[in-house]
PDB file of N, CA and C in Angstrom:
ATOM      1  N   UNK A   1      -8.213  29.833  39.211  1.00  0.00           N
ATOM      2  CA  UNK A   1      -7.961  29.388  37.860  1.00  0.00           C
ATOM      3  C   UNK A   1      -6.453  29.201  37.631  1.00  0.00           C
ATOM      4  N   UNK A   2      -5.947  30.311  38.178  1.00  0.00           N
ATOM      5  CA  UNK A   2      -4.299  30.177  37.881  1.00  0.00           C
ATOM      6  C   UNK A   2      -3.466  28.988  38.607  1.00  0.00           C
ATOM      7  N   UNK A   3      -4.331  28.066  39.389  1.00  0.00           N
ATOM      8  CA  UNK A   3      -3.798  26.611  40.095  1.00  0.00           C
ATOM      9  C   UNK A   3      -4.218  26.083  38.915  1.00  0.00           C
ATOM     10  N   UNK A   4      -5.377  26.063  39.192  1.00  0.00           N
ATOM     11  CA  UNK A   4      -5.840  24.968  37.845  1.00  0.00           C
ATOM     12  C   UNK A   4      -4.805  24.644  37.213  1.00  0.00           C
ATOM     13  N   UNK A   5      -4.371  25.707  36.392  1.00  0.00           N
ATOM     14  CA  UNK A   5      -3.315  25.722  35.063  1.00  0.00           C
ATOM     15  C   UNK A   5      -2.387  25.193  35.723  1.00  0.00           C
ATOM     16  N   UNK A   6      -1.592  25.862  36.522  1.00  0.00           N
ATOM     17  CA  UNK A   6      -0.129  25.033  37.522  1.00  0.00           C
ATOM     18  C   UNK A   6      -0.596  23.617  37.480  1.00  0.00           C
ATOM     19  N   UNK A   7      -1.764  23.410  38.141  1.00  0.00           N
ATOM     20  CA  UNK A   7      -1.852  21.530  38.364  1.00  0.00           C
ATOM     21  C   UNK A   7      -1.692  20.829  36.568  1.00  0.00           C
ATOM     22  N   UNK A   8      -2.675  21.663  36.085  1.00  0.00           N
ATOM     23  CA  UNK A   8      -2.415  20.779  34.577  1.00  0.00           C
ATOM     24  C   UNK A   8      -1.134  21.203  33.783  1.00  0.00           C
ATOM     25  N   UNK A   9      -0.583  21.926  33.778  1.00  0.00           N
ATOM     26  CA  UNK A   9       1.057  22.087  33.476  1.00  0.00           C
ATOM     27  C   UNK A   9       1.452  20.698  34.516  1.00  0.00           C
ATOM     28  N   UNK A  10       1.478  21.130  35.266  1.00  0.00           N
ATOM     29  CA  UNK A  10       2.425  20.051  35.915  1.00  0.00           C
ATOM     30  C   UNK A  10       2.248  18.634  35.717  1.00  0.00           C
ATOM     31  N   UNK A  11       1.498  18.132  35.338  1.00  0.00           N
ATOM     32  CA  UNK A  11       0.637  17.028  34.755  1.00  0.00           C
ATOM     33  C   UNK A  11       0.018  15.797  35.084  1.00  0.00           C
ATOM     34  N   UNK A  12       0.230  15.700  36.622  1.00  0.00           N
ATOM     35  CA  UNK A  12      -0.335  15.023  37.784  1.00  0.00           C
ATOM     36  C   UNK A  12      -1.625  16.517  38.706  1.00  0.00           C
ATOM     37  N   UNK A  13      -2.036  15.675  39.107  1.00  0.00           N
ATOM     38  CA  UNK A  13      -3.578  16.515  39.846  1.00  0.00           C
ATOM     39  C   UNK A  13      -2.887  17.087  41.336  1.00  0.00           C
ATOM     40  N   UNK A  14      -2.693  18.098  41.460  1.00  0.00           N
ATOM     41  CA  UNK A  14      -2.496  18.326  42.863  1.00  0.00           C
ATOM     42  C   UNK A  14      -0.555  18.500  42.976  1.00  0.00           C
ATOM     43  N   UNK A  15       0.237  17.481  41.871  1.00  0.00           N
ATOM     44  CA  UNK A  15       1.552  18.411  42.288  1.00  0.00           C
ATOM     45  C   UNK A  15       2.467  19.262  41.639  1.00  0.00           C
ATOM     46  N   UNK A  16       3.105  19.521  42.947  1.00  0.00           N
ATOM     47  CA  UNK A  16       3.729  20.930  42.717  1.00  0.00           C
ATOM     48  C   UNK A  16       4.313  21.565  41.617  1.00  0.00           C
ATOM     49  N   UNK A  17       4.395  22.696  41.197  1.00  0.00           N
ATOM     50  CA  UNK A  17       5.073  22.878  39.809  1.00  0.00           C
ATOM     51  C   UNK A  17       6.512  22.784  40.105  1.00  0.00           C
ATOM     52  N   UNK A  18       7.479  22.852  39.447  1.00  0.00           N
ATOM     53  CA  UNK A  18       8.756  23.189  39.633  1.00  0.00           C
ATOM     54  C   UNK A  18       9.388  24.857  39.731  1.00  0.00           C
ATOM     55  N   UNK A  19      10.394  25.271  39.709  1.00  0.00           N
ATOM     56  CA  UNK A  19      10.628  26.190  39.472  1.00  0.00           C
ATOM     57  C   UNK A  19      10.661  26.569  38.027  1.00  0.00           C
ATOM     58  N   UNK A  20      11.757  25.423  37.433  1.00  0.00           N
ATOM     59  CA  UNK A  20      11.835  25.522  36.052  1.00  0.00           C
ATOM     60  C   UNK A  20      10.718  25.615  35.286  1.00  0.00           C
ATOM     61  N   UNK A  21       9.720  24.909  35.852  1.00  0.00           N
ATOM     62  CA  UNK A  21       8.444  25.000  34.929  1.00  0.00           C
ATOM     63  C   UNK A  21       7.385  26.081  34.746  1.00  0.00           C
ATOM     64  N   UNK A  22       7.459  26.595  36.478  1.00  0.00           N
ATOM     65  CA  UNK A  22       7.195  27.816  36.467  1.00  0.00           C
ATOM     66  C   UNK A  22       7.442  29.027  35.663  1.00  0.00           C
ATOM     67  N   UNK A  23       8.767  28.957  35.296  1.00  0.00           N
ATOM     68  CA  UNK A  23       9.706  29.745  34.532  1.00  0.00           C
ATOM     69  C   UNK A  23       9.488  29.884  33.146  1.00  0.00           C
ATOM     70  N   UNK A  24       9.004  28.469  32.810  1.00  0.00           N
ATOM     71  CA  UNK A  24       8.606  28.142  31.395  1.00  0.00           C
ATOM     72  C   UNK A  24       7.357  28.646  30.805  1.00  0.00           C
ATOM     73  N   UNK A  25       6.853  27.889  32.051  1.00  0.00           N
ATOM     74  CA  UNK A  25       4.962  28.331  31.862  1.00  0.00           C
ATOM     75  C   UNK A  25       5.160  30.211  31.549  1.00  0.00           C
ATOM     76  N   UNK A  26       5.951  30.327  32.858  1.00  0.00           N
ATOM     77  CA  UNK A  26       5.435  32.098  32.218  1.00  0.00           C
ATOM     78  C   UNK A  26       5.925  32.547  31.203  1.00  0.00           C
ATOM     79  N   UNK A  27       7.256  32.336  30.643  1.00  0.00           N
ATOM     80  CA  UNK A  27       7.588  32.530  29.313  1.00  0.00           C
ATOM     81  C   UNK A  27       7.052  32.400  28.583  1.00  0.00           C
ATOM     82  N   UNK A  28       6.354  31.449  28.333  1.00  0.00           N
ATOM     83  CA  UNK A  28       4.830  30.930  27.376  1.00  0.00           C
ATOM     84  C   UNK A  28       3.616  31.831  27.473  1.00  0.00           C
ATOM     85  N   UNK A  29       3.540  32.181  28.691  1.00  0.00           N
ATOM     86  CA  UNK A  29       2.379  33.108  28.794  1.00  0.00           C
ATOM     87  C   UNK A  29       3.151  34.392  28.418  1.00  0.00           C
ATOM     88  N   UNK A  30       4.317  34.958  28.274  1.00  0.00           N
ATOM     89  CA  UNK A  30       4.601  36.485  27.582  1.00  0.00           C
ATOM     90  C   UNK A  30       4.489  36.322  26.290  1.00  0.00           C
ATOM     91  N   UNK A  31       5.208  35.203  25.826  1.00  0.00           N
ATOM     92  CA  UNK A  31       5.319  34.929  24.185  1.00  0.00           C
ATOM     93  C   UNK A  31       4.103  35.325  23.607  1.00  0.00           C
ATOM     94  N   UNK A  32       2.868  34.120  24.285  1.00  0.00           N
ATOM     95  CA  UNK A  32       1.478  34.375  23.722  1.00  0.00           C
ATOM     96  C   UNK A  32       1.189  36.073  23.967  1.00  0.00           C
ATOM     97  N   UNK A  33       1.112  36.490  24.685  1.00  0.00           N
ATOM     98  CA  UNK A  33       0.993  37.242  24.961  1.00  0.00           C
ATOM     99  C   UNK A  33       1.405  39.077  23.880  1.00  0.00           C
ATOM    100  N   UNK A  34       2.536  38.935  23.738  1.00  0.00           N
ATOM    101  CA  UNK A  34       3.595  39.348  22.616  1.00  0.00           C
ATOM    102  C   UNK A  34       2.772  39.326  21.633  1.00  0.00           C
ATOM    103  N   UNK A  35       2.744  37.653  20.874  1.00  0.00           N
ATOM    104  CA  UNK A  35       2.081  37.880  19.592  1.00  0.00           C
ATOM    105  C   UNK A  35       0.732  38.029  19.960  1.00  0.00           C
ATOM    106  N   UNK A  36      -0.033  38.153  20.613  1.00  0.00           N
ATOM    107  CA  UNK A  36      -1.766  38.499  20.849  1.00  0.00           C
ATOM    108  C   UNK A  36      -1.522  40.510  20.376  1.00  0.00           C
ATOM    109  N   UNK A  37      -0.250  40.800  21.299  1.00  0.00           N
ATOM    110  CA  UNK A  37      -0.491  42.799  20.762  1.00  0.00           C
ATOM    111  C   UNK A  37      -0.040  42.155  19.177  1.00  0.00           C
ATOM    112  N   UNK A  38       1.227  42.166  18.735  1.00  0.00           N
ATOM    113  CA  UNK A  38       2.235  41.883  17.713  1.00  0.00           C
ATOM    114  C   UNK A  38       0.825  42.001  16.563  1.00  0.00           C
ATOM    115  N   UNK A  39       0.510  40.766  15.824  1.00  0.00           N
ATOM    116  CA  UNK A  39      -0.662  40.990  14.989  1.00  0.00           C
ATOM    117  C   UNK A  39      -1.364  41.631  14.849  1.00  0.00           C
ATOM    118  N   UNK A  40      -2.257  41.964  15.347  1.00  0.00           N
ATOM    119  CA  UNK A  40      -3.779  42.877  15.844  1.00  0.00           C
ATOM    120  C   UNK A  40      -2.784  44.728  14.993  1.00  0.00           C
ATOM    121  N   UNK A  41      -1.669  44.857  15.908  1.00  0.00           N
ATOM    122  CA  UNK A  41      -0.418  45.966  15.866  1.00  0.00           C
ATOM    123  C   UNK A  41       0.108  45.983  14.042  1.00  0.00           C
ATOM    124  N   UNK A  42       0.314  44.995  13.744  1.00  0.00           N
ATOM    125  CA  UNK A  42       0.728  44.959  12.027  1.00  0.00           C
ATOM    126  C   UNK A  42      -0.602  45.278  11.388  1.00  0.00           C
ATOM    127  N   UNK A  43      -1.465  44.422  11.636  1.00  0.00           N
ATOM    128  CA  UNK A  43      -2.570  45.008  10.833  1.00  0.00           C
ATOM    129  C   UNK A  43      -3.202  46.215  10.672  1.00  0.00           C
ATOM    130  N   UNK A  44      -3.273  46.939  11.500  1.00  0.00           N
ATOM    131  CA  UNK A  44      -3.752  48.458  11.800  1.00  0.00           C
ATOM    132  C   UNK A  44      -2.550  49.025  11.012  1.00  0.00           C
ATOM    133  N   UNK A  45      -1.380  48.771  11.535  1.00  0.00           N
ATOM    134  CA  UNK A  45      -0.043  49.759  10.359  1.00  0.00           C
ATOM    135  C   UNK A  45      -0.540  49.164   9.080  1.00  0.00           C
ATOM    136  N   UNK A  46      -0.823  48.249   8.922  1.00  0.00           N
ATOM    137  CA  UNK A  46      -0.923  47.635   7.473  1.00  0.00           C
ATOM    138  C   UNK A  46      -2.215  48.252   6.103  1.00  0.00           C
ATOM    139  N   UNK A  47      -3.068  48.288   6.907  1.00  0.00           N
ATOM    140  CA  UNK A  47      -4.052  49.155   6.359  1.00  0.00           C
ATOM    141  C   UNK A  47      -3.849  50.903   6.437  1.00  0.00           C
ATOM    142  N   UNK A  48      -2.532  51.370   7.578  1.00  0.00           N
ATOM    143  CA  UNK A  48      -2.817  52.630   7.489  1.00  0.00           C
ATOM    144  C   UNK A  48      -1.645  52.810   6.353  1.00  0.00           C
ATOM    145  N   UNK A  49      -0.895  52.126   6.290  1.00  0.00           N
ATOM    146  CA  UNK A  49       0.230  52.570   5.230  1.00  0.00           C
ATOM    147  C   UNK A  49       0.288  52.039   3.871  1.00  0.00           C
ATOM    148  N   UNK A  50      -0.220  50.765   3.388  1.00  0.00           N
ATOM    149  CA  UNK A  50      -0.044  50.039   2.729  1.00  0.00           C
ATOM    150  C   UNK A  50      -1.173  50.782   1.992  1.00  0.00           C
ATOM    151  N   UNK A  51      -1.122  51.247   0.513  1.00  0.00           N
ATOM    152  CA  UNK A  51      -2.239  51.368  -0.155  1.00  0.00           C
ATOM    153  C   UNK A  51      -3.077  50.224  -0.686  1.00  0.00           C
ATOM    154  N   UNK A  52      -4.810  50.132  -1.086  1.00  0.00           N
ATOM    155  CA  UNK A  52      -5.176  48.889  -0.861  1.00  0.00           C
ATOM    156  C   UNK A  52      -5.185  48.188  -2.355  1.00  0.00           C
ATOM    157  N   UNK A  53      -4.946  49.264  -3.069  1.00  0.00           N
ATOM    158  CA  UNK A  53      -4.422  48.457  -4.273  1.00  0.00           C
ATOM    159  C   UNK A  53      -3.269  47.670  -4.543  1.00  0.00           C
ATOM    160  N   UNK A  54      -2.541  48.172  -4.038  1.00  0.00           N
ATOM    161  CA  UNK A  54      -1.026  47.183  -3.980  1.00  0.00           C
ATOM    162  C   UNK A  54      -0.920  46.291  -2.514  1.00  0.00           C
ATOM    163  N   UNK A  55      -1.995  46.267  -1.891  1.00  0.00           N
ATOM    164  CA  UNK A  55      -1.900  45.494  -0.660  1.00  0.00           C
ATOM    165  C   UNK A  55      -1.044  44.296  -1.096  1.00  0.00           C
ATOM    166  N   UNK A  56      -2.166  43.095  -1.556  1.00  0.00           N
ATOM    167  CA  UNK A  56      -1.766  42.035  -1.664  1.00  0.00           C
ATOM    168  C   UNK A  56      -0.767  41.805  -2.470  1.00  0.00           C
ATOM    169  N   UNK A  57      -0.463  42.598  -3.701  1.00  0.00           N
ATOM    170  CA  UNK A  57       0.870  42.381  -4.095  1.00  0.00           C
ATOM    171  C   UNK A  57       1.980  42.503  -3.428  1.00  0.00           C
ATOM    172  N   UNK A  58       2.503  43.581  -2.704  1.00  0.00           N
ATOM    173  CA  UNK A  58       3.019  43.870  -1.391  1.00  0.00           C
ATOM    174  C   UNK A  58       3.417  42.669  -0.657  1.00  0.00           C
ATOM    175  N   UNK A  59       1.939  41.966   0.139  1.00  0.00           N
ATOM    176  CA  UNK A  59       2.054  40.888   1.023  1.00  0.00           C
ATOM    177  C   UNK A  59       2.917  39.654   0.522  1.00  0.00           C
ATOM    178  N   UNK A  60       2.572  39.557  -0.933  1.00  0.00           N
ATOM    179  CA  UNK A  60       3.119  38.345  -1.676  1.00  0.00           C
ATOM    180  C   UNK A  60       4.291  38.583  -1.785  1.00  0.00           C
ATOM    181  N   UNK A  61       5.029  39.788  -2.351  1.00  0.00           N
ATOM    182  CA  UNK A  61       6.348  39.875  -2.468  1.00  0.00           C
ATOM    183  C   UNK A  61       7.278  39.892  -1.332  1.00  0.00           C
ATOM    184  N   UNK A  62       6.551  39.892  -0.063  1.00  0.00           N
ATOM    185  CA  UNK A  62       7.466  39.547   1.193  1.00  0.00           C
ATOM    186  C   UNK A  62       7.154  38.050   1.638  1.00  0.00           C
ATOM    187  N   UNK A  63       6.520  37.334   1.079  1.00  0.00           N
ATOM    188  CA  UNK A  63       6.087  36.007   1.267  1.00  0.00           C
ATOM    189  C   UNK A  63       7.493  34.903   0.683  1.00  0.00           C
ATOM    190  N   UNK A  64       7.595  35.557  -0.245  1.00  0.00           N
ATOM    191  CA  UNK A  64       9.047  34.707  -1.154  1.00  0.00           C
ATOM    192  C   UNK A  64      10.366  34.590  -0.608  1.00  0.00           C
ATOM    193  N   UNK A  65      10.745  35.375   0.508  1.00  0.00           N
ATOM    194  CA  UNK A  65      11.904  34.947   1.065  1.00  0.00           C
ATOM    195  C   UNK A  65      11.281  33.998   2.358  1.00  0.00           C
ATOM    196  N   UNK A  66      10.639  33.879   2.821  1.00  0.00           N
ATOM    197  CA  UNK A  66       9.800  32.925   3.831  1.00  0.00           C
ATOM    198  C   UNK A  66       9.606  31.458   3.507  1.00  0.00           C
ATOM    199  N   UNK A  67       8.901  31.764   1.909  1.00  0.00           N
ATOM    200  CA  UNK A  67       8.605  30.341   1.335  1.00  0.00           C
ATOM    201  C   UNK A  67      10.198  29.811   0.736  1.00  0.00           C
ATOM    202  N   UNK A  68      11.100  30.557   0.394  1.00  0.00           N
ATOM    203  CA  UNK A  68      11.930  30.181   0.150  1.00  0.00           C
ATOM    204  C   UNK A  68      13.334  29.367   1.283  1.00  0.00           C
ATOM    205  N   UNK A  69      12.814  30.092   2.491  1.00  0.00           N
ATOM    206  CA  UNK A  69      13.676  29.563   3.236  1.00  0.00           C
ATOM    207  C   UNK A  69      12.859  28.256   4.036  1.00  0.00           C
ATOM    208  N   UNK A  70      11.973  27.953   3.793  1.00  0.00           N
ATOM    209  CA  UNK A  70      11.228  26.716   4.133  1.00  0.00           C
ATOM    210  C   UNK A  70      11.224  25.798   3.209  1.00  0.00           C
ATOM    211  N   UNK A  71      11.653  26.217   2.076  1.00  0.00           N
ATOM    212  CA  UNK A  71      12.057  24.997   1.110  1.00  0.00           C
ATOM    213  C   UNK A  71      13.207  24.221   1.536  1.00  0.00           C
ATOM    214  N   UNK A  72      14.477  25.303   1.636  1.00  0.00           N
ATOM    215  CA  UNK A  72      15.615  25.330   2.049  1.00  0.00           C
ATOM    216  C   UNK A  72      15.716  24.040   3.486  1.00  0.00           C
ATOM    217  N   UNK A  73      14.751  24.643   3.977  1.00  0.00           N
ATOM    218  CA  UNK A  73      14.969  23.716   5.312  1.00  0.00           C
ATOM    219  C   UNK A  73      14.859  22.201   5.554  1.00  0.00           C
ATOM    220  N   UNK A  74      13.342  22.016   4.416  1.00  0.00           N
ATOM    221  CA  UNK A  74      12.701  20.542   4.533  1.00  0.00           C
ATOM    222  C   UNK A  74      13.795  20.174   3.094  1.00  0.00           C
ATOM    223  N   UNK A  75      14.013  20.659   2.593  1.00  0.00           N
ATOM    224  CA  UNK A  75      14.931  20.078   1.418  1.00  0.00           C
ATOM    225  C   UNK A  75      16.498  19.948   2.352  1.00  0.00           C
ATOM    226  N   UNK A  76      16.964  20.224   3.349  1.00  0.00           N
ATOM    227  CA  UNK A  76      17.964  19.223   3.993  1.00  0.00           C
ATOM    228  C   UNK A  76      17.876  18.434   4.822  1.00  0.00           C
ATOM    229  N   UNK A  77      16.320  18.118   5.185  1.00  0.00           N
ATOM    230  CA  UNK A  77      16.090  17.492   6.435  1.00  0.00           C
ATOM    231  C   UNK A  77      16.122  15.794   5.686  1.00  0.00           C
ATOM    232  N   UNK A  78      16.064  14.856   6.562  1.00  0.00           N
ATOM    233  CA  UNK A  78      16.315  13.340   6.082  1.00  0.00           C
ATOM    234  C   UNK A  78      15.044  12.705   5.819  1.00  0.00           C
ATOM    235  N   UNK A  79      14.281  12.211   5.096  1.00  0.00           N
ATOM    236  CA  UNK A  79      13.251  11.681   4.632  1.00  0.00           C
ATOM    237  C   UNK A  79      11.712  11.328   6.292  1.00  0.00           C
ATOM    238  N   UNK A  80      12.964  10.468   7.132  1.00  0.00           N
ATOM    239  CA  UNK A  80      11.658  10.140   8.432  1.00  0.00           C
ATOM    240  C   UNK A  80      11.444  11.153   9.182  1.00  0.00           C
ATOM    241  N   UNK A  81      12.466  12.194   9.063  1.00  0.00           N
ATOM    242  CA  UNK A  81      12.202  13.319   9.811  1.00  0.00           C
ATOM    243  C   UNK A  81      10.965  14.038   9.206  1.00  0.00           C
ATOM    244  N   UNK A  82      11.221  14.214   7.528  1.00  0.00           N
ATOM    245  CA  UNK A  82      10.363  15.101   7.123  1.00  0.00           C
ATOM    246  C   UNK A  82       8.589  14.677   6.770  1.00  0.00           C
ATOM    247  N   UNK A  83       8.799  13.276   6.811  1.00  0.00           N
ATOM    248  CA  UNK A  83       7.078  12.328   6.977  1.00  0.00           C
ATOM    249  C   UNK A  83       6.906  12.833   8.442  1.00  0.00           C
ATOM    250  N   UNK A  84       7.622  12.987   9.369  1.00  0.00           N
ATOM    251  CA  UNK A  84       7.026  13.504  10.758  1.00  0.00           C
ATOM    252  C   UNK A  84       6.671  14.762  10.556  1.00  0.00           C
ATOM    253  N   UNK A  85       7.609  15.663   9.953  1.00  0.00           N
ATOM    254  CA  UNK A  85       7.071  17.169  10.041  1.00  0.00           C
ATOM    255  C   UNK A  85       5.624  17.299   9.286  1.00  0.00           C
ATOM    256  N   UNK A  86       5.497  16.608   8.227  1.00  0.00           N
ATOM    257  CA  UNK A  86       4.387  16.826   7.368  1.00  0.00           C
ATOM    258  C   UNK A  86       3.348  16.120   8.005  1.00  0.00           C
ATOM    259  N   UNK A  87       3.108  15.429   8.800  1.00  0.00           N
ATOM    260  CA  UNK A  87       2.462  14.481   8.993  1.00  0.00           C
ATOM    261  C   UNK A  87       1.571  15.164  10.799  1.00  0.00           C
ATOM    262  N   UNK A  88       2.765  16.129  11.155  1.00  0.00           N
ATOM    263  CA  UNK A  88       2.421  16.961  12.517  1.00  0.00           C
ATOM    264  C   UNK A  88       1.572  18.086  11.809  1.00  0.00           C
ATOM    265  N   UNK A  89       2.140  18.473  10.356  1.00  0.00           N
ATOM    266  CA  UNK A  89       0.955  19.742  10.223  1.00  0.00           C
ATOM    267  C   UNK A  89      -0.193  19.541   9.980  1.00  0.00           C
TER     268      UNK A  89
END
């Protein structure tokens, strides 16, 4: 299975990966990897600490510096850029 993946990373049938790509691919596979514990890991703290009455208020009030800095971002970006970004989600 783990060729498989090398051949379709690499994106011709049969050649070789690179080094660099190698390098990449596995970086990609820790990242995923990372956030697969990462989540699953917040949520369990999240329910053990967070009382469940103030959960979602909680969640929301850390939501506002997030949404705020994503305003920030597409509000300096240049109009064709930002029909691409919206248009990729």
């Amino acid at each position: 299975m783990a060729l498989c993946l090398l051949c379709i990373a690499a994106g011709r049938k049969g050649a070789p990966l690179s080094v660099a790509g190698a390098v990449q691919l596995l970086a990609f596979c820790v990242f995923e990897a990372c956030v697969g514990v990462f989540w699953p890991s917040m949520m369990a703290l999240r329910a053990a600490r967070v009382p469940e009455a103030l959960r979602a208020t909680i969640i929301n009030i850390f939501r506002i510096p997030l949404n705020a800095f994503v305003c920030v971002v597409l509000g300096n970006v240049r109009a064709p850029a930002w029909l691409a970004l919206s248009a990729a989600a």
